[in-house]
C-alpha atoms as a PDB file:
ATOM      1  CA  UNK A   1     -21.468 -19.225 -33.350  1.00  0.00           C
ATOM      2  CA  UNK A   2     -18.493 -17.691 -31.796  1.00  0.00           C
ATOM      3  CA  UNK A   3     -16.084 -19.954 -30.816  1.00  0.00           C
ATOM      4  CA  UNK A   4     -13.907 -19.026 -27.083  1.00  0.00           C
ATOM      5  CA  UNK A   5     -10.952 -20.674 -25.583  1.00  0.00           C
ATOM      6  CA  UNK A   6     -10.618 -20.470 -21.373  1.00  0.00           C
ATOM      7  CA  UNK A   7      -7.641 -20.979 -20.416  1.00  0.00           C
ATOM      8  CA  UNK A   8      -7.232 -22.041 -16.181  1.00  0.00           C
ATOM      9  CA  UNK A   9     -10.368 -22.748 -16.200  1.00  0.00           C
ATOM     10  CA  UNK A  10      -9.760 -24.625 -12.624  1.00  0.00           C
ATOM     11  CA  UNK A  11      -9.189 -21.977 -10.671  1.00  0.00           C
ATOM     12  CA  UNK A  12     -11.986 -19.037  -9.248  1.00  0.00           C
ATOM     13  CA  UNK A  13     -12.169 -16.508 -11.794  1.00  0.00           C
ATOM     14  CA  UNK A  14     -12.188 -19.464 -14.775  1.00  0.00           C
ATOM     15  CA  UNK A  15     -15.060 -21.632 -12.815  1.00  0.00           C
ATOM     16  CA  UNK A  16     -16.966 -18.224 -12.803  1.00  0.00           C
ATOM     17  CA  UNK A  17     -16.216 -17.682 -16.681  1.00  0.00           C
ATOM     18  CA  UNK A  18     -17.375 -21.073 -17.934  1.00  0.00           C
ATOM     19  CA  UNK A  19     -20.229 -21.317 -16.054  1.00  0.00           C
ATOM     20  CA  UNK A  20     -21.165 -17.734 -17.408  1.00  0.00           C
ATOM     21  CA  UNK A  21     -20.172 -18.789 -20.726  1.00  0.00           C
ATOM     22  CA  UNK A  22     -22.101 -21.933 -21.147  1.00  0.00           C
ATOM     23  CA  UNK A  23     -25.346 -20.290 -19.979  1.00  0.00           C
ATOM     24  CA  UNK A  24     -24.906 -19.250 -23.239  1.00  0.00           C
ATOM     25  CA  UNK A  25     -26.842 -20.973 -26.627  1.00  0.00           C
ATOM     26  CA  UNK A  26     -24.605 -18.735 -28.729  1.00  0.00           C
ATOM     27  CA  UNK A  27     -21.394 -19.217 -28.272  1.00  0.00           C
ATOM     28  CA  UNK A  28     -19.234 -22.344 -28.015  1.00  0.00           C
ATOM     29  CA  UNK A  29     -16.972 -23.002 -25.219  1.00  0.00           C
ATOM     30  CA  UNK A  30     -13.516 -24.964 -24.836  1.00  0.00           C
ATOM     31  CA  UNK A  31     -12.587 -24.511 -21.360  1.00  0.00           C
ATOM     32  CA  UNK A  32      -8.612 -26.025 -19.855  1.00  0.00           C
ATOM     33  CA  UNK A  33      -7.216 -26.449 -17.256  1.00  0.00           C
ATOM     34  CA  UNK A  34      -3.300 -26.695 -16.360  1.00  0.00           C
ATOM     35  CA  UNK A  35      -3.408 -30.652 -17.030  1.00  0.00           C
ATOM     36  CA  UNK A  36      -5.058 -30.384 -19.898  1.00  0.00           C
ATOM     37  CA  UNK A  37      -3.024 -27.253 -21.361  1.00  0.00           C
ATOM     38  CA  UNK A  38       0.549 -26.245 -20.517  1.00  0.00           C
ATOM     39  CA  UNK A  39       0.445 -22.471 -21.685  1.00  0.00           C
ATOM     40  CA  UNK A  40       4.390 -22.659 -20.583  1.00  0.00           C
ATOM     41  CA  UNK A  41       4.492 -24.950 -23.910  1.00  0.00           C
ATOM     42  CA  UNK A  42       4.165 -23.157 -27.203  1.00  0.00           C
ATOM     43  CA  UNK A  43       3.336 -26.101 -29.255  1.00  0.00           C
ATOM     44  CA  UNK A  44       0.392 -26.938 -26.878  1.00  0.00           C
ATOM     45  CA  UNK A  45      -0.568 -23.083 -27.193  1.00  0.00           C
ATOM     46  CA  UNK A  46      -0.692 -22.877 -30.962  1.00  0.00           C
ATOM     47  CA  UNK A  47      -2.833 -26.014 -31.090  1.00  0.00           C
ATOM     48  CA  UNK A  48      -4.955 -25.262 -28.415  1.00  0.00           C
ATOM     49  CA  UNK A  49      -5.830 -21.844 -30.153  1.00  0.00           C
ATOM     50  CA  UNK A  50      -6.604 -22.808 -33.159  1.00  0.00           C
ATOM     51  CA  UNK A  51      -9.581 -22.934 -34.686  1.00  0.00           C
ATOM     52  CA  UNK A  52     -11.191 -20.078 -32.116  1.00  0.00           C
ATOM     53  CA  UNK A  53     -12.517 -16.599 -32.392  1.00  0.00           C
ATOM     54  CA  UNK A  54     -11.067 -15.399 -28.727  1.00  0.00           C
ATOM     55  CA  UNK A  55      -8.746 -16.425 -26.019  1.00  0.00           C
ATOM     56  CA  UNK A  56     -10.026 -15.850 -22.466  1.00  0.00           C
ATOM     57  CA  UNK A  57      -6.800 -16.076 -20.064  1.00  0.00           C
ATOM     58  CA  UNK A  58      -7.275 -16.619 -16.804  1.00  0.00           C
ATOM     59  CA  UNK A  59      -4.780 -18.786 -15.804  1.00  0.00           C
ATOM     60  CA  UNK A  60      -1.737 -17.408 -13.729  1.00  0.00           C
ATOM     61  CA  UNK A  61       0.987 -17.984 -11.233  1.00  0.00           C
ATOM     62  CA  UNK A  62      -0.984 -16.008  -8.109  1.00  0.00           C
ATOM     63  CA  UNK A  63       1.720 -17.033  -5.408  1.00  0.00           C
ATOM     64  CA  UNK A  64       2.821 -13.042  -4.207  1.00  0.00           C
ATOM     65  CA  UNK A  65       4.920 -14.472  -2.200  1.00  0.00           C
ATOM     66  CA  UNK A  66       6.760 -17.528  -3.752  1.00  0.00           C
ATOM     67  CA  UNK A  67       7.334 -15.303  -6.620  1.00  0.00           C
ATOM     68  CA  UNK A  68      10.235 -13.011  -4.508  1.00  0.00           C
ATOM     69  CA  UNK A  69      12.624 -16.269  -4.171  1.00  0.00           C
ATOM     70  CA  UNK A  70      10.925 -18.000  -7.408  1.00  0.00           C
ATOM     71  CA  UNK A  71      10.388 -15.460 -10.088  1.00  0.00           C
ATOM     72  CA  UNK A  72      11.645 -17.215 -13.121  1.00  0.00           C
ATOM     73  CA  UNK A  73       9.079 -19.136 -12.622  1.00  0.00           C
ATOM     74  CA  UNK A  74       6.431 -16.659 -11.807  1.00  0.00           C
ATOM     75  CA  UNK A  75       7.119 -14.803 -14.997  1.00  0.00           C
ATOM     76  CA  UNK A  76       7.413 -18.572 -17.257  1.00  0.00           C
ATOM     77  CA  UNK A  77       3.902 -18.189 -16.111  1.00  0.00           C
ATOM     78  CA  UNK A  78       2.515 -14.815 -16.395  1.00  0.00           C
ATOM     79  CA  UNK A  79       5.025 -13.466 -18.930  1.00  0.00           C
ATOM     80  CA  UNK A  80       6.414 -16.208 -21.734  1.00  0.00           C
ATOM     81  CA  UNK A  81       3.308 -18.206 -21.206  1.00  0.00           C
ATOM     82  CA  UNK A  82       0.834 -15.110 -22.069  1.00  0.00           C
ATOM     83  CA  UNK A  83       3.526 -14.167 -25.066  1.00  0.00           C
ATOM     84  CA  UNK A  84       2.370 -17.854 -26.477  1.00  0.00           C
ATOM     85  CA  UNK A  85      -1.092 -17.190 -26.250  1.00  0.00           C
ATOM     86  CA  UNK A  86      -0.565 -13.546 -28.032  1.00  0.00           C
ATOM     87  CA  UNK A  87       1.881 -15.280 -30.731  1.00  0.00           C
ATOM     88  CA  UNK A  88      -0.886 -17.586 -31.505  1.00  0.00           C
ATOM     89  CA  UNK A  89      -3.689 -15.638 -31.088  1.00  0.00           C
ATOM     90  CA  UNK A  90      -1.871 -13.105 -33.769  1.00  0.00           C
ATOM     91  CA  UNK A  91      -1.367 -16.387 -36.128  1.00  0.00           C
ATOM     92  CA  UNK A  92      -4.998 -17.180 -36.239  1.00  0.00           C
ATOM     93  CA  UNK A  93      -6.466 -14.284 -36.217  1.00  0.00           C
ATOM     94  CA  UNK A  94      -8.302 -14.898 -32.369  1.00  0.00           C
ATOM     95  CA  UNK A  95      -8.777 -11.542 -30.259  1.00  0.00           C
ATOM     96  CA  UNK A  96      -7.553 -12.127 -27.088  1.00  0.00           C
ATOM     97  CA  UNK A  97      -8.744 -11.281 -23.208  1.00  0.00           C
ATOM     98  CA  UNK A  98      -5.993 -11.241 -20.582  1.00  0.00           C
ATOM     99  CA  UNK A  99      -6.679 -10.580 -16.586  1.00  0.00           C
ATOM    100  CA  UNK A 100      -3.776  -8.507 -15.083  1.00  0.00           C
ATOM    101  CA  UNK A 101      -3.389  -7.036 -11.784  1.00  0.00           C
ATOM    102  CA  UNK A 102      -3.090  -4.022  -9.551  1.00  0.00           C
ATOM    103  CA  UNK A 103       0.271  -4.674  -9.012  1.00  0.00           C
ATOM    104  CA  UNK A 104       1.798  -3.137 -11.751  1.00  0.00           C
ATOM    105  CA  UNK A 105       1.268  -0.193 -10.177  1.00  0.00           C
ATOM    106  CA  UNK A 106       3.648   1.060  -7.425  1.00  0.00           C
ATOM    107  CA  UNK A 107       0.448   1.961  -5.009  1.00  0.00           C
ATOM    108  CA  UNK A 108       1.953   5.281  -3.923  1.00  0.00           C
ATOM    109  CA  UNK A 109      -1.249   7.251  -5.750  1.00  0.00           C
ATOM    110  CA  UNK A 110      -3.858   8.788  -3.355  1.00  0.00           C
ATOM    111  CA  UNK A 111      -6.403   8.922  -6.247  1.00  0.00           C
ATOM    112  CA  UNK A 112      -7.637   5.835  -8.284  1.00  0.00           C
ATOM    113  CA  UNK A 113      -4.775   4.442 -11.562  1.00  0.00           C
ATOM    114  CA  UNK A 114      -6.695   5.221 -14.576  1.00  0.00           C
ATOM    115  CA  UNK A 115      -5.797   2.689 -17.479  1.00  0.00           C
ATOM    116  CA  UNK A 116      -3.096   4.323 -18.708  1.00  0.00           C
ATOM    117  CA  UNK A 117      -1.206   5.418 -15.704  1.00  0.00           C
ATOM    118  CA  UNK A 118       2.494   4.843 -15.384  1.00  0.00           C
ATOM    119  CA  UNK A 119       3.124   1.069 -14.460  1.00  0.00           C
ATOM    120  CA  UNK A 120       5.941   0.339 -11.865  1.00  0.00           C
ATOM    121  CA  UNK A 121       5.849  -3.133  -9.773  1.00  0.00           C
ATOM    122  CA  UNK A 122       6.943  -3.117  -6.534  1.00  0.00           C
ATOM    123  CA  UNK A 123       7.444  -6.604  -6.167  1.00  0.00           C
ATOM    124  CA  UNK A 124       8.426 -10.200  -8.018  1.00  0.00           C
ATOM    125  CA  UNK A 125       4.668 -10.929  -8.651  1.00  0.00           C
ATOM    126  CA  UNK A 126       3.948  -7.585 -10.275  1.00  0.00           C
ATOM    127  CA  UNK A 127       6.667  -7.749 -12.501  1.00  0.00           C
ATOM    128  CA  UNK A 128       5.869 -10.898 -14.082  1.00  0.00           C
ATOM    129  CA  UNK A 129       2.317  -9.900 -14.841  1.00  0.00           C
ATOM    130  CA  UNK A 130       3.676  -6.274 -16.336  1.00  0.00           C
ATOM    131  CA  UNK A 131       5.755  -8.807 -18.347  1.00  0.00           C
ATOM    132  CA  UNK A 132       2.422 -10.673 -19.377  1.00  0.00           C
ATOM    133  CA  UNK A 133       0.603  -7.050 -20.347  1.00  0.00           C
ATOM    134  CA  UNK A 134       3.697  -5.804 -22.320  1.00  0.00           C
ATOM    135  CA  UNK A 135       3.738  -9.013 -24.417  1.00  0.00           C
ATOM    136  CA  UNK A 136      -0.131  -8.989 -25.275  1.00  0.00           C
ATOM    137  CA  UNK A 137       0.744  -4.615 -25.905  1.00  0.00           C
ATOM    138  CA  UNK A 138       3.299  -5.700 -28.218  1.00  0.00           C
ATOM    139  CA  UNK A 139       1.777  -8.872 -30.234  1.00  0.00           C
ATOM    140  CA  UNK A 140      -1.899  -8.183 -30.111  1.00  0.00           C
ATOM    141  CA  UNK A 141      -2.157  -4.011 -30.325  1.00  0.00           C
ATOM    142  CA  UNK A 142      -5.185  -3.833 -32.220  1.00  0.00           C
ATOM    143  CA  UNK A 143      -7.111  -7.057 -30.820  1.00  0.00           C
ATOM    144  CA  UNK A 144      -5.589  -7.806 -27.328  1.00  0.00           C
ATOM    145  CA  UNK A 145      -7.290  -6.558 -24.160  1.00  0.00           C
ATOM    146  CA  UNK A 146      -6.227  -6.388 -20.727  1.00  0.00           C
ATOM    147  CA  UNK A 147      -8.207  -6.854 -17.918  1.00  0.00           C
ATOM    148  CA  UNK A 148      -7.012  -5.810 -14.118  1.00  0.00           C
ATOM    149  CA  UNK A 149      -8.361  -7.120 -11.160  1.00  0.00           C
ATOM    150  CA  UNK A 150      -7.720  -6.547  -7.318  1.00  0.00           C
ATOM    151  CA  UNK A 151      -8.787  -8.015  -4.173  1.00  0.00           C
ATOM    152  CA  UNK A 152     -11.255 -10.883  -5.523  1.00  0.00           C
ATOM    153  CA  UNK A 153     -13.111 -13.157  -3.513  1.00  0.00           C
ATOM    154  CA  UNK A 154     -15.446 -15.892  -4.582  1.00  0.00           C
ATOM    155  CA  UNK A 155     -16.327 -19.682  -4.515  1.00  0.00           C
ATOM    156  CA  UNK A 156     -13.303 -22.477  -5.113  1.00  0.00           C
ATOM    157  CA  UNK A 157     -10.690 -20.493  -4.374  1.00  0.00           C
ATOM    158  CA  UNK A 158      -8.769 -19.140  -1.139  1.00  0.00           C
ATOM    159  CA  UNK A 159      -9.892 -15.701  -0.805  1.00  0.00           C
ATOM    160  CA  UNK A 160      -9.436 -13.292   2.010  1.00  0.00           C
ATOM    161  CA  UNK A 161     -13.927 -13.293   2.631  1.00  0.00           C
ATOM    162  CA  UNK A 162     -13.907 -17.304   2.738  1.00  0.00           C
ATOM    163  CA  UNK A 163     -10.802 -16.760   5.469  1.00  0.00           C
ATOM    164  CA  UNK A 164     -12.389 -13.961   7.512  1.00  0.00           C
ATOM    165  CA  UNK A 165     -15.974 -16.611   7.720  1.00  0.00           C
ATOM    166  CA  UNK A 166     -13.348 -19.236   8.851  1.00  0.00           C
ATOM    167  CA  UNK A 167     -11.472 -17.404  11.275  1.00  0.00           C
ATOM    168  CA  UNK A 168     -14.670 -15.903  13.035  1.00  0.00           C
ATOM    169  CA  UNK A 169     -15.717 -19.421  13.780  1.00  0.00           C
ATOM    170  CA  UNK A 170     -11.879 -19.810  15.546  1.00  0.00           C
ATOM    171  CA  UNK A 171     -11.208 -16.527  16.946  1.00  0.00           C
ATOM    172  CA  UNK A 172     -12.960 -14.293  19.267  1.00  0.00           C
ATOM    173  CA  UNK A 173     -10.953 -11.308  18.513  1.00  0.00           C
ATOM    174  CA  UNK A 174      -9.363 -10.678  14.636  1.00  0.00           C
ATOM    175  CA  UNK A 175      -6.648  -8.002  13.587  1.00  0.00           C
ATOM    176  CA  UNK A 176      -6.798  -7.030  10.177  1.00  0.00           C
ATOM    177  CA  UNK A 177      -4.883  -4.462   8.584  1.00  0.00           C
ATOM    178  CA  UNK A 178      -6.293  -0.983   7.939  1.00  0.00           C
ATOM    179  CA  UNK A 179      -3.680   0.753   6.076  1.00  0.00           C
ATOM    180  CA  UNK A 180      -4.052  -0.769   2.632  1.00  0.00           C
ATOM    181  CA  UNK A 181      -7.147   0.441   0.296  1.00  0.00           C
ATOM    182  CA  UNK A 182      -7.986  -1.669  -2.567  1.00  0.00           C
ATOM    183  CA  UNK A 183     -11.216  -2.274  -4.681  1.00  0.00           C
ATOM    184  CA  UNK A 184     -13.044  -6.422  -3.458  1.00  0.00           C
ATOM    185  CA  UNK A 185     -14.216  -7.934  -6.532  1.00  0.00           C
ATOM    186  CA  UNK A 186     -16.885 -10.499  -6.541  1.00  0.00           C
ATOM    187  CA  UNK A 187     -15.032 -13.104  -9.306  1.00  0.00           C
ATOM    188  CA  UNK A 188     -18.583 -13.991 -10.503  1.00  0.00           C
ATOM    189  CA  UNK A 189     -19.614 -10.371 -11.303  1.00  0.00           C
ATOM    190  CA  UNK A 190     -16.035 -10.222 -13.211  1.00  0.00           C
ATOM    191  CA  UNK A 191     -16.675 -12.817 -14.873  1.00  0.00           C
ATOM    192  CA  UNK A 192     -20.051 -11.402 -16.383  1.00  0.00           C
ATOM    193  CA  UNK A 193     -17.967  -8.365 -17.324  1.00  0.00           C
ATOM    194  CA  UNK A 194     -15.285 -10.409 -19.173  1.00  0.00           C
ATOM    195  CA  UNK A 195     -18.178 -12.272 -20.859  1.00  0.00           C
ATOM    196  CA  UNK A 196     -19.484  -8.903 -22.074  1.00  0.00           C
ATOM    197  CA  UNK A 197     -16.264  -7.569 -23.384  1.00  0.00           C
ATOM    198  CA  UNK A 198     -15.830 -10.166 -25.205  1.00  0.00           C
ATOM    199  CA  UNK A 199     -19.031  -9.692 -26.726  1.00  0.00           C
ATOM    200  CA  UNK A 200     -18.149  -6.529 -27.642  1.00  0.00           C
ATOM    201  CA  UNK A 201     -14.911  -7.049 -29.093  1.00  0.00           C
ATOM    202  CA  UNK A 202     -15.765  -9.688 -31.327  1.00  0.00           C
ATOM    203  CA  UNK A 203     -18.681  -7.386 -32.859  1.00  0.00           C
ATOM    204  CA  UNK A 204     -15.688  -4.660 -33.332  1.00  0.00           C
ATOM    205  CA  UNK A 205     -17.160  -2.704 -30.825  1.00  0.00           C
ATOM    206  CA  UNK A 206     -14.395  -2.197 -28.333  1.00  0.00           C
ATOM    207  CA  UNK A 207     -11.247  -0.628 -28.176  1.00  0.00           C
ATOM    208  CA  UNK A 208      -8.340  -2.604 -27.310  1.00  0.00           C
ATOM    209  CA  UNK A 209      -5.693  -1.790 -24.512  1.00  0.00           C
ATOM    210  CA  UNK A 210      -6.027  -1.970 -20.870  1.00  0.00           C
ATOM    211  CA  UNK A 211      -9.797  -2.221 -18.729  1.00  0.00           C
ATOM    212  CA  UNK A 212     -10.289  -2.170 -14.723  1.00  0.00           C
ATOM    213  CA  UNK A 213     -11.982  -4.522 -13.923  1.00  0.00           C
ATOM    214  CA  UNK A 214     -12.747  -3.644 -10.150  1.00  0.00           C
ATOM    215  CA  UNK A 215     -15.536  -3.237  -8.178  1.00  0.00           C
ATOM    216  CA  UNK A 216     -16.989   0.312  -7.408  1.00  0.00           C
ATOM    217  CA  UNK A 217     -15.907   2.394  -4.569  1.00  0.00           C
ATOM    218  CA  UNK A 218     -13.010   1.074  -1.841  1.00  0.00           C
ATOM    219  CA  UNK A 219     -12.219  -0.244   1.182  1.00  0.00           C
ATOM    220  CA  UNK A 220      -9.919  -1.394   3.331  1.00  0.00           C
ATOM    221  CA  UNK A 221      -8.919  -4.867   4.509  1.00  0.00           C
ATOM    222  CA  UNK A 222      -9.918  -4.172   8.026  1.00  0.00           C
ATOM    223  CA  UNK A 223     -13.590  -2.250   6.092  1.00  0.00           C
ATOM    224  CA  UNK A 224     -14.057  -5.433   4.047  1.00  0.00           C
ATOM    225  CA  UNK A 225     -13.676  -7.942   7.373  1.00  0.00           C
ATOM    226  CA  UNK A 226     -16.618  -5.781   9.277  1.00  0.00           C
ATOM    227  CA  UNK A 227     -19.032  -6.104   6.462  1.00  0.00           C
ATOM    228  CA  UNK A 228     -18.073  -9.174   6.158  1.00  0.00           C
ATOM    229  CA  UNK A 229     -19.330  -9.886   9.919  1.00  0.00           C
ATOM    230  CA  UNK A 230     -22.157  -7.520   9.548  1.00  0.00           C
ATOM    231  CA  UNK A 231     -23.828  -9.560   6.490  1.00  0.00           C
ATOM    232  CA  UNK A 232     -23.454 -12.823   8.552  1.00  0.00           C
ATOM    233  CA  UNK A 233     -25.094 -11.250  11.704  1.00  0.00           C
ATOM    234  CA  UNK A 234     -21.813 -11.541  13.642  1.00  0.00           C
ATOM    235  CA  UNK A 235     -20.527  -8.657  16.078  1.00  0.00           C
ATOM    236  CA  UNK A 236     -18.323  -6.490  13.465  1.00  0.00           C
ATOM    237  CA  UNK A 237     -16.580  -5.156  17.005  1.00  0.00           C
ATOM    238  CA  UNK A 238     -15.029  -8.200  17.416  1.00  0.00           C
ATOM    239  CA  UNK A 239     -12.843  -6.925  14.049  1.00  0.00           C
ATOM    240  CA  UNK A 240      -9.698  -4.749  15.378  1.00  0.00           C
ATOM    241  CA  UNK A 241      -7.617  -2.720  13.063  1.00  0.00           C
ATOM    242  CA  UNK A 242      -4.120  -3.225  12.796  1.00  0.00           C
ATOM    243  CA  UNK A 243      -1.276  -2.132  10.427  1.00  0.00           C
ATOM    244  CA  UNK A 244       0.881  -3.802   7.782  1.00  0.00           C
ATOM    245  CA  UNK A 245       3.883  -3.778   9.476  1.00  0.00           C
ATOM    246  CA  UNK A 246       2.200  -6.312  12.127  1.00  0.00           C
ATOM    247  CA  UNK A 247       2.322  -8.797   9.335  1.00  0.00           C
ATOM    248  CA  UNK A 248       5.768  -8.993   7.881  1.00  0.00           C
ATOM    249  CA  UNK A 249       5.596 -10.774   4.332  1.00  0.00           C
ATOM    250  CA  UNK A 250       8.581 -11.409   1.571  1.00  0.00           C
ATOM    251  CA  UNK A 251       6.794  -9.731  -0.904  1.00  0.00           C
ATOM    252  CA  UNK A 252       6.254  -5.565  -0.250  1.00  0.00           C
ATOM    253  CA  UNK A 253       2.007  -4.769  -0.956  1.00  0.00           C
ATOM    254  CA  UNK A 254       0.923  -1.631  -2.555  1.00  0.00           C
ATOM    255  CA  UNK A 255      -0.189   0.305   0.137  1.00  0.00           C
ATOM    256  CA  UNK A 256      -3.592   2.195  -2.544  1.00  0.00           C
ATOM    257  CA  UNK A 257      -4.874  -0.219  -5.338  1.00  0.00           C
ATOM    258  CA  UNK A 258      -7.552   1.966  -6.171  1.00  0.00           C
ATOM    259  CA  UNK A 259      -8.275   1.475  -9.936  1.00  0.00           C
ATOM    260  CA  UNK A 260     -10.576   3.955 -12.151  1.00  0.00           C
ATOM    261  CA  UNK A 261     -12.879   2.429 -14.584  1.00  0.00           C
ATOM    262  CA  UNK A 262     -13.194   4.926 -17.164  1.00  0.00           C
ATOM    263  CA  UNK A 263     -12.434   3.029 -20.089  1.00  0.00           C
ATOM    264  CA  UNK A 264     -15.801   1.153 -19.761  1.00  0.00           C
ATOM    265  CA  UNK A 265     -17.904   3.613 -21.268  1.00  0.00           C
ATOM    266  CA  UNK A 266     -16.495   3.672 -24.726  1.00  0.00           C
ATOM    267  CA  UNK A 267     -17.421  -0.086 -24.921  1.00  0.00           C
ATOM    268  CA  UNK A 268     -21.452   1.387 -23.513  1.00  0.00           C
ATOM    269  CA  UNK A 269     -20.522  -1.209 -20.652  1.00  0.00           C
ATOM    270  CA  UNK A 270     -20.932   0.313 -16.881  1.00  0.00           C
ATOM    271  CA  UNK A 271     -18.485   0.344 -13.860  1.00  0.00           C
ATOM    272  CA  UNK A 272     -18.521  -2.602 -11.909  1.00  0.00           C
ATOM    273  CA  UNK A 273     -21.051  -2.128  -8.630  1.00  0.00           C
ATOM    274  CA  UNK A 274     -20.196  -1.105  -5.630  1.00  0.00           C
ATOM    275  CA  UNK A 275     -18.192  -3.298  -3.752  1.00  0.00           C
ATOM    276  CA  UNK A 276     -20.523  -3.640  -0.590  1.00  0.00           C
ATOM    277  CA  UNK A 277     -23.739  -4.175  -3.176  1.00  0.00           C
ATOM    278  CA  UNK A 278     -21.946  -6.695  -4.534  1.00  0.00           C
ATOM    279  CA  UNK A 279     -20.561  -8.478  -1.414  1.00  0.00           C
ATOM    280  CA  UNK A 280     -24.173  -8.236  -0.078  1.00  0.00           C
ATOM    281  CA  UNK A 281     -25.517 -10.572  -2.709  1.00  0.00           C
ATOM    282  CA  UNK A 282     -22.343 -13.080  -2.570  1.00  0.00           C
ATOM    283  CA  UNK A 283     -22.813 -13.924   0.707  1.00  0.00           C
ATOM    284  CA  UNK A 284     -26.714 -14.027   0.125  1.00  0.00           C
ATOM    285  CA  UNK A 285     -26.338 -16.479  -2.458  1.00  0.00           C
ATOM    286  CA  UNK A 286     -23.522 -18.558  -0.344  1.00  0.00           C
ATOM    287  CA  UNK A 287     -21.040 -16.775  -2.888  1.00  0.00           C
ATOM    288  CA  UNK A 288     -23.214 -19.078  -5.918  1.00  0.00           C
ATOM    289  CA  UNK A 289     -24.853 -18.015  -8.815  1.00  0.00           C
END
């Protein structure tokens, strides 16, 4: 029986990987959250780790914002912390899943990033997570994976779907920017994708190195909000576009966070679905199993 460590397992994406991980008889599941391990602390990491097969890391400093006036902090997080988890993970032997983000790239492209495109933050926030990927690059490079994700939505967490159903129910009119493309990820159907690499890579049957782990096709913010009010039988009209400079914010978003997904089929996994297929069944299922 494999043995997996999940690491912030409080937040979205971690509720969404334990409960996917439990439904399984095979494997054997320590899930933490921040109280009950401070990845900041080395120690704590090494002790944590030991004794498992693979280290699922979810856990993150996600604040875009706080991170421009805060990003010591933001990179104690998502850089030293992550380089704890790779040092142990290296010391024991574990393999190692990490979930990045988009914004290492500079979102200047006008086609999707494949995995290996040039990485170049634009902000606080991406720079601490390039920190985190360079540190799992450089401690793990035969059995460390990265994992980037974009625009996800899902339940227990703020996302921007749970704040468009909120905001229709307070607004009869909603501007919502339509100059930024991106990729919205249901965190459930990532988290059946991180389950399944992780399959694979403890059989030995994926490469490590970077992953996208977005949904198919893209959209923008202003797309997503219509279908949003479209699946809940609400007048999509009432949804205006707008443009980012409306909405002035201390840290600078990538304008295209279009990821490819081509690294998928060497591990006989598919692309994620199509964003709207996937939204369609969230919202069917309340955004539950």
């Amino acid at each position: 029986m494999s043995r997996l460590l999940v690491t912030g397992a409080a937040g979205m994406l971690g509720r969404d990987v334990v409960a996917v991980l439990r439904s399984r008889a095979d494997l054997s599941v320590t899930a933490t959250t921040r109280t009950e391990l401070d990845i900041t602390d080395p120690d704590a990491v090494h002790a944590a780790v030991a004794g498992h097969d693979l280290v699922l890391n979810t856990a993150a400093w996600t604040d875009v914002d706080g991170a421009e006036t805060r990003e010591e902090m933001a990179t104690a997080v998502n850089g030293d912390a992550v380089a704890h988890l790779a040092r142990a993970c290296a010391a024991t032997g574990a393999r190692m899943i990490h979930i990045s983000t988009d914004y290492v790239f500079p979102g200047d492209a006008t086609e999707p990033y494949p995995e290996d495109a040039a990485t170049f933050p634009v902000n606080a926030y991406g720079r601490s997570k390039l920190a985190g990927e360079l540190a799992v690059a450089k401690l793990l490079p035969h059995t460390g994976y990265l994992v980037r994700t974009a625009w996800l939505y899902g339940e227990g967490g703020p996302n921007f779907v749970a704040t468009m159903l909120r905001l229709a129910g307070e607004h009869e009119w909603l501007d919502v920017v339509n100059d930024q493309r991106g990729q919205p990820t249901w965190s459930y159907r990532l988290a059946e994708r991180l389950v399944a690499l992780a399959d694979v890579a403890l059989a030995g049957r994926a490469a490590p190195g970077a992953y996208h782990g977005t949904a198919s096709g893209e959209a923008t913010w202003y797309d997503l909000a219509r279908a949003v009010f479209t699946l809940r039988g609400l007048d999509p009209d009432r949804v205006r576009p707008t443009t980012s400079d409306r909405y002035r914010r201390p840290a600078p978003r990538p304008a295209y966070s279009v990821l490819g997904h081509e690294r998928w089929a060497a591990a006989n996994l598919p692309p994620l679905e199509d964003w709207r297929s996937a939204l369609t069944q969230a919202l069917a299922a309340g955004m539950t199993r």
